[in-house]
N, C-alpha and C. Protein backbone atom coordinates (compact mmCIF):
# COMPACT_ATOMS: atom_id res chain seq x y z
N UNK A 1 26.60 -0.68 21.36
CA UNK A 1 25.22 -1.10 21.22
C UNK A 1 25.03 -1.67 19.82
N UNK A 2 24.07 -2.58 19.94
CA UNK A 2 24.16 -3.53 18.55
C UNK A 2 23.30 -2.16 17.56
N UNK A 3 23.24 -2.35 16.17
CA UNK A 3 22.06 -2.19 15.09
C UNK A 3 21.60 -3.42 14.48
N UNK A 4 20.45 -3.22 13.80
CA UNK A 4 20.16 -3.94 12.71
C UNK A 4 19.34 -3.41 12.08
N UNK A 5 19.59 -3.85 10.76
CA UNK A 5 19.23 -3.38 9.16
C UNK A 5 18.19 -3.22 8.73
N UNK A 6 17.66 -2.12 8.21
CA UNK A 6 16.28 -2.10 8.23
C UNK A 6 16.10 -1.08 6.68
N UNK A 7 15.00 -0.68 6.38
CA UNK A 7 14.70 -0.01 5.32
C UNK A 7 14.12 1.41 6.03
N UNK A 8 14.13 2.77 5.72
CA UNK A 8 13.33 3.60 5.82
C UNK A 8 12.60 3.52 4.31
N UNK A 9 11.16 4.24 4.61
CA UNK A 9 10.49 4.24 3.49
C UNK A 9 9.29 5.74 3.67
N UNK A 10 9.74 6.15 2.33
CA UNK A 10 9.04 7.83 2.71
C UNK A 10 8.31 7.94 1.38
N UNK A 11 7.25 8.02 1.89
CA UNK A 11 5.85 8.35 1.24
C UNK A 11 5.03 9.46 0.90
N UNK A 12 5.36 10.34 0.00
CA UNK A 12 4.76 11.21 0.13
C UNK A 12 3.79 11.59 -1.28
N UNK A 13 2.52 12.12 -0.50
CA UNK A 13 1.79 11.96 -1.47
C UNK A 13 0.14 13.10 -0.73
N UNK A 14 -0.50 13.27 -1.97
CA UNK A 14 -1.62 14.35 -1.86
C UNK A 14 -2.26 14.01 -0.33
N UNK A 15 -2.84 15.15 0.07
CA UNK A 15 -3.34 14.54 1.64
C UNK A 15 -5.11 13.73 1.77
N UNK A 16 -6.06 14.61 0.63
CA UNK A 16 -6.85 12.97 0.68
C UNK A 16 -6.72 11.79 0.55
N UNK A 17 -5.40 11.05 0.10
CA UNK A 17 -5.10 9.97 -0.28
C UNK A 17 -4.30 9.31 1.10
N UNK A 18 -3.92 9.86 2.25
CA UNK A 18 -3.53 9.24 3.53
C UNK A 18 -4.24 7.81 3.84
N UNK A 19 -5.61 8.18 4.16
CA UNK A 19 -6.29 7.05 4.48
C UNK A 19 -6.40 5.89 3.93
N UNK A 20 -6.25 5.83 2.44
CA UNK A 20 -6.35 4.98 1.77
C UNK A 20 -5.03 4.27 1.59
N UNK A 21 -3.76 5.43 1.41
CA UNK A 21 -2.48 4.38 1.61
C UNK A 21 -1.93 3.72 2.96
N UNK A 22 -2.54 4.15 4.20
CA UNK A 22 -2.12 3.10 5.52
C UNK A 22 -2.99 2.07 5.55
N UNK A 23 -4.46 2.45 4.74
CA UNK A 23 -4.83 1.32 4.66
C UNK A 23 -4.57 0.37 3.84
N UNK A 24 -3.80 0.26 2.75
CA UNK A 24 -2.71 -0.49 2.22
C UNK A 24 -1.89 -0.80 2.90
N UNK A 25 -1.44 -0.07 3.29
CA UNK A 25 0.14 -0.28 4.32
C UNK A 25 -0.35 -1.31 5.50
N UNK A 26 -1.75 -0.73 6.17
CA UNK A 26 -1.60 -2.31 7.00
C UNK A 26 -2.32 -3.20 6.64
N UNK A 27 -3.04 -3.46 5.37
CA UNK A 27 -3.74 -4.81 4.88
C UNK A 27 -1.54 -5.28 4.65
N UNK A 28 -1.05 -4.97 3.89
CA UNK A 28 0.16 -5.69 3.46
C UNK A 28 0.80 -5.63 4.72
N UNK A 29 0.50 -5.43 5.92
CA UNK A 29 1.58 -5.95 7.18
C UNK A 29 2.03 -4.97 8.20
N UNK A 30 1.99 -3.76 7.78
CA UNK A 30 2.87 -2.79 8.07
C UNK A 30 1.89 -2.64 9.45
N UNK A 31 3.02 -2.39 10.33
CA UNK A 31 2.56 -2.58 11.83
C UNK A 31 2.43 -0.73 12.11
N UNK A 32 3.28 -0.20 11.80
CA UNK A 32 4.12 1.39 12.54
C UNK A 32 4.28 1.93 11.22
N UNK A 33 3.77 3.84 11.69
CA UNK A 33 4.25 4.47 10.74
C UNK A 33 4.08 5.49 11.44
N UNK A 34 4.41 6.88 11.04
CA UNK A 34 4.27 8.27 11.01
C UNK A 34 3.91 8.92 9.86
N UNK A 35 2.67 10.02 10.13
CA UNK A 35 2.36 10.60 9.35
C UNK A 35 2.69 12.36 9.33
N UNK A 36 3.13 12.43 8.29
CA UNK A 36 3.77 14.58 8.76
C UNK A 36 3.06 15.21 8.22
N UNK A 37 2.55 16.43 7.73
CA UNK A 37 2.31 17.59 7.18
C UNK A 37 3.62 17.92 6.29
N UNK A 38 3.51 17.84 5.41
CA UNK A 38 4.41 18.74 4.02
C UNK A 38 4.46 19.98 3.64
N UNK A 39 5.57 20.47 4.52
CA UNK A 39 5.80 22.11 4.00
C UNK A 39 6.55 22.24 2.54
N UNK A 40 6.47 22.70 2.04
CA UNK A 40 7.20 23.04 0.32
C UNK A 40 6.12 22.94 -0.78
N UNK A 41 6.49 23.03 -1.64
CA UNK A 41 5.66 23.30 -3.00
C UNK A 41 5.99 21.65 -3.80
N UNK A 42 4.70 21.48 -4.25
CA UNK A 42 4.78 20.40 -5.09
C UNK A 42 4.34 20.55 -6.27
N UNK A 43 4.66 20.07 -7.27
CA UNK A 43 3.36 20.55 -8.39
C UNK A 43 3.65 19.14 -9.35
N UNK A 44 3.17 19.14 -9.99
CA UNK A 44 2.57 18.03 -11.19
C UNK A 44 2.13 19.34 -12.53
N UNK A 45 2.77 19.51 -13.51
CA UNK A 45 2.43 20.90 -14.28
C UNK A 45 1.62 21.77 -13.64
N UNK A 46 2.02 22.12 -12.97
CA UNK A 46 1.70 23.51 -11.95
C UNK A 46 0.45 23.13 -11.22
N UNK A 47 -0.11 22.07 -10.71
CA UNK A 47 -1.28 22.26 -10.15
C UNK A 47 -0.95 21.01 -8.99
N UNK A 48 -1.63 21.83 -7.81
CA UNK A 48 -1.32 21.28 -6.34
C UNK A 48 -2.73 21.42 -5.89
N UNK A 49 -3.57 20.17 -5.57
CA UNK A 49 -4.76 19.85 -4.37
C UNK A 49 -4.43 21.29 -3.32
N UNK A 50 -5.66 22.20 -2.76
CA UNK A 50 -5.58 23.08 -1.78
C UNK A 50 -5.50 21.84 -0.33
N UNK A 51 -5.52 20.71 -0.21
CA UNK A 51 -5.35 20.04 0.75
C UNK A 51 -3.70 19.99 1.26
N UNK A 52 -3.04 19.89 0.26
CA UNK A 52 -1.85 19.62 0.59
C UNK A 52 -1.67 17.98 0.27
N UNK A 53 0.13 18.13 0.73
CA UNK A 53 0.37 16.42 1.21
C UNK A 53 1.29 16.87 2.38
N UNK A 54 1.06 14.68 2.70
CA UNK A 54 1.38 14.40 4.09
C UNK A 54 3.00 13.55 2.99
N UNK A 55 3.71 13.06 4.15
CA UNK A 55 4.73 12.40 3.91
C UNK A 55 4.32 11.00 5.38
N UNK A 56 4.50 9.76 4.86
CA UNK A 56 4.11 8.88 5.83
C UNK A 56 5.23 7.85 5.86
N UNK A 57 5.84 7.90 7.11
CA UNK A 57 7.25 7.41 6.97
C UNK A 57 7.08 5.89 7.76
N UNK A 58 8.18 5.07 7.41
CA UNK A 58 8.27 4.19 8.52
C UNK A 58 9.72 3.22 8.08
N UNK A 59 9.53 2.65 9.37
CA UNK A 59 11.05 1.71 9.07
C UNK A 59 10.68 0.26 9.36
N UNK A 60 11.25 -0.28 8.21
CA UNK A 60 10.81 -1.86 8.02
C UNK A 60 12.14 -3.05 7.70
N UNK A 61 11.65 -4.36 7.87
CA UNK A 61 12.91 -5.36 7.79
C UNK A 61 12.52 -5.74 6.31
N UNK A 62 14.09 -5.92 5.88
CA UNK A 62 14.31 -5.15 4.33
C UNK A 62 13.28 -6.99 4.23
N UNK A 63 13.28 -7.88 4.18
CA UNK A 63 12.72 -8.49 4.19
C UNK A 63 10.90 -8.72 3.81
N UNK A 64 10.32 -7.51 4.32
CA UNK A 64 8.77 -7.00 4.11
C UNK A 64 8.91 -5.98 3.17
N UNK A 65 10.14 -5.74 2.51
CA UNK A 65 9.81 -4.23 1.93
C UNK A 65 9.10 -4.09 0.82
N UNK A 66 9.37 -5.56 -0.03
CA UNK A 66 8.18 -5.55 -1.32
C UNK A 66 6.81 -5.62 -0.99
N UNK A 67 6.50 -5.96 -0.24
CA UNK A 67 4.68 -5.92 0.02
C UNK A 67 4.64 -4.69 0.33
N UNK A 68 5.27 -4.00 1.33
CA UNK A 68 5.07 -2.27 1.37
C UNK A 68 5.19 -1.66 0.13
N UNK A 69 6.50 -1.98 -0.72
CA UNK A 69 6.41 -1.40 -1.65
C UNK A 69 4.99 -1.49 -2.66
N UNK A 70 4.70 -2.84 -3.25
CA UNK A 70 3.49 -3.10 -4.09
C UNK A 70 2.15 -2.35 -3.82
N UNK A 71 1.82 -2.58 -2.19
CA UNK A 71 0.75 -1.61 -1.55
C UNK A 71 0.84 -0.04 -1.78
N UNK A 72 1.89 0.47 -1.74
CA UNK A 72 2.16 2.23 -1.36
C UNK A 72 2.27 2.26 -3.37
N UNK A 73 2.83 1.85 -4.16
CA UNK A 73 2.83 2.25 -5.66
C UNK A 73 1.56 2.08 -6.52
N UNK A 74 0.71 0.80 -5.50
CA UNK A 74 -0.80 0.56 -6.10
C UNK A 74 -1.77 2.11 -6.17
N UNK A 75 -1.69 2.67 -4.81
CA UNK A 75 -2.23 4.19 -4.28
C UNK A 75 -1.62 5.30 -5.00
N UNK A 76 -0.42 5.08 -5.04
CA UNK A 76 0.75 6.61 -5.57
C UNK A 76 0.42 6.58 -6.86
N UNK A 77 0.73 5.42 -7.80
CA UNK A 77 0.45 5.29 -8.66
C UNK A 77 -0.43 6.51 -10.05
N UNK A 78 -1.34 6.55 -9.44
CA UNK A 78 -2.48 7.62 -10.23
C UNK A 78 -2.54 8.68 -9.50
N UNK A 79 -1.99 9.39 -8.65
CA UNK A 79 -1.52 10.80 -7.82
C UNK A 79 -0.59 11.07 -8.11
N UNK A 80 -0.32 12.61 -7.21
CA UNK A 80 0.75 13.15 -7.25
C UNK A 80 1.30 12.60 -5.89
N UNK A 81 2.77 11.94 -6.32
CA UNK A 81 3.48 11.70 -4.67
C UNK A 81 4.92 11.08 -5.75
N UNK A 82 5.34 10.54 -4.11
CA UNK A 82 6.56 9.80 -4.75
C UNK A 82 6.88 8.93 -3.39
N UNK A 83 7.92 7.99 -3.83
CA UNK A 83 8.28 6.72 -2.91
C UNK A 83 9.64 6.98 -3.02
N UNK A 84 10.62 6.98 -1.41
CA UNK A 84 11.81 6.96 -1.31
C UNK A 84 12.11 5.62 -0.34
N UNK A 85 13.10 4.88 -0.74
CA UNK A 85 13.82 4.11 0.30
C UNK A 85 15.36 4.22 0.59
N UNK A 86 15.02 4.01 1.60
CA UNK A 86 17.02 4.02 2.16
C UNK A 86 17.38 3.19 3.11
N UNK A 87 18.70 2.95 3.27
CA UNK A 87 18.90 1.82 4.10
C UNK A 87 19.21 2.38 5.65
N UNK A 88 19.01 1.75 6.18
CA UNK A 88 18.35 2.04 7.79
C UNK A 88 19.42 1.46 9.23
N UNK A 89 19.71 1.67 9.96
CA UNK A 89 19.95 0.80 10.90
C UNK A 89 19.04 1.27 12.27
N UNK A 90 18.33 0.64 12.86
CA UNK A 90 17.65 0.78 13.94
C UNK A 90 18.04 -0.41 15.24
N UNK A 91 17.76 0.40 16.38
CA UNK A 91 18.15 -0.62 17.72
C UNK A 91 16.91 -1.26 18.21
N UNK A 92 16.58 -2.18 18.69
CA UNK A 92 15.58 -2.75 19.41
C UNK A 92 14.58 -3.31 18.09
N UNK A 93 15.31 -4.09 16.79
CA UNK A 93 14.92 -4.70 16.13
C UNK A 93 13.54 -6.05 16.30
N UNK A 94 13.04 -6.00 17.10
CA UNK A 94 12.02 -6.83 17.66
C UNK A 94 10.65 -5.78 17.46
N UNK A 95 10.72 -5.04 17.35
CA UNK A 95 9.73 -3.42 16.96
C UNK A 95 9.40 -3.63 15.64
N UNK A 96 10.34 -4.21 14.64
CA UNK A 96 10.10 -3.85 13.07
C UNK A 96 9.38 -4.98 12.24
């Protein structure tokens, strides 16, 4: 079965701030994502929102990944979170 190349991209960041980063994510394009609940401890010098964070994942053609990126670091930016990417292979490349 074929792959093709794609980016994962993991987002994680305080949980009032969800709404505001997919809504980045789809003004800059982003079609698909998942959003999780974050089990573990985070802190920023010891202090963590009682909300929690979400982690909001998705997989993209490495091609779009700077507009995701610019959108998701505009939001993260002044919070507590962080941005991971990795390289991806996914099937049914017409999805991404």
């Amino acid at each position: 079965m074929q792959t093709h190349k794609a980016k994962r991209v993991e987002i994680i960041i305080e949980a009032p701030m969800e709404s505001r980063l997919t809504a980045a994510l789809e003004k800059a394009g982003v079609t698909g994502f998942t959003v999780l609940p974050v089990l573990g401890r985070w802190t920023r010098e010891g202090q963590v929102g009682r909300s929690g964070m979400v982690a909001v994942v998705c997989l993209i053609r490495p091609e779009r990944l700077d507009a995701l990126l610019d959108a998701a670091y505009a939001v993260v930016d002044r919070h507590i979170g962080v941005i991971g990417v990795t390289d991806a292979e996914v099937l049914r490349a017409e999805r991404f």
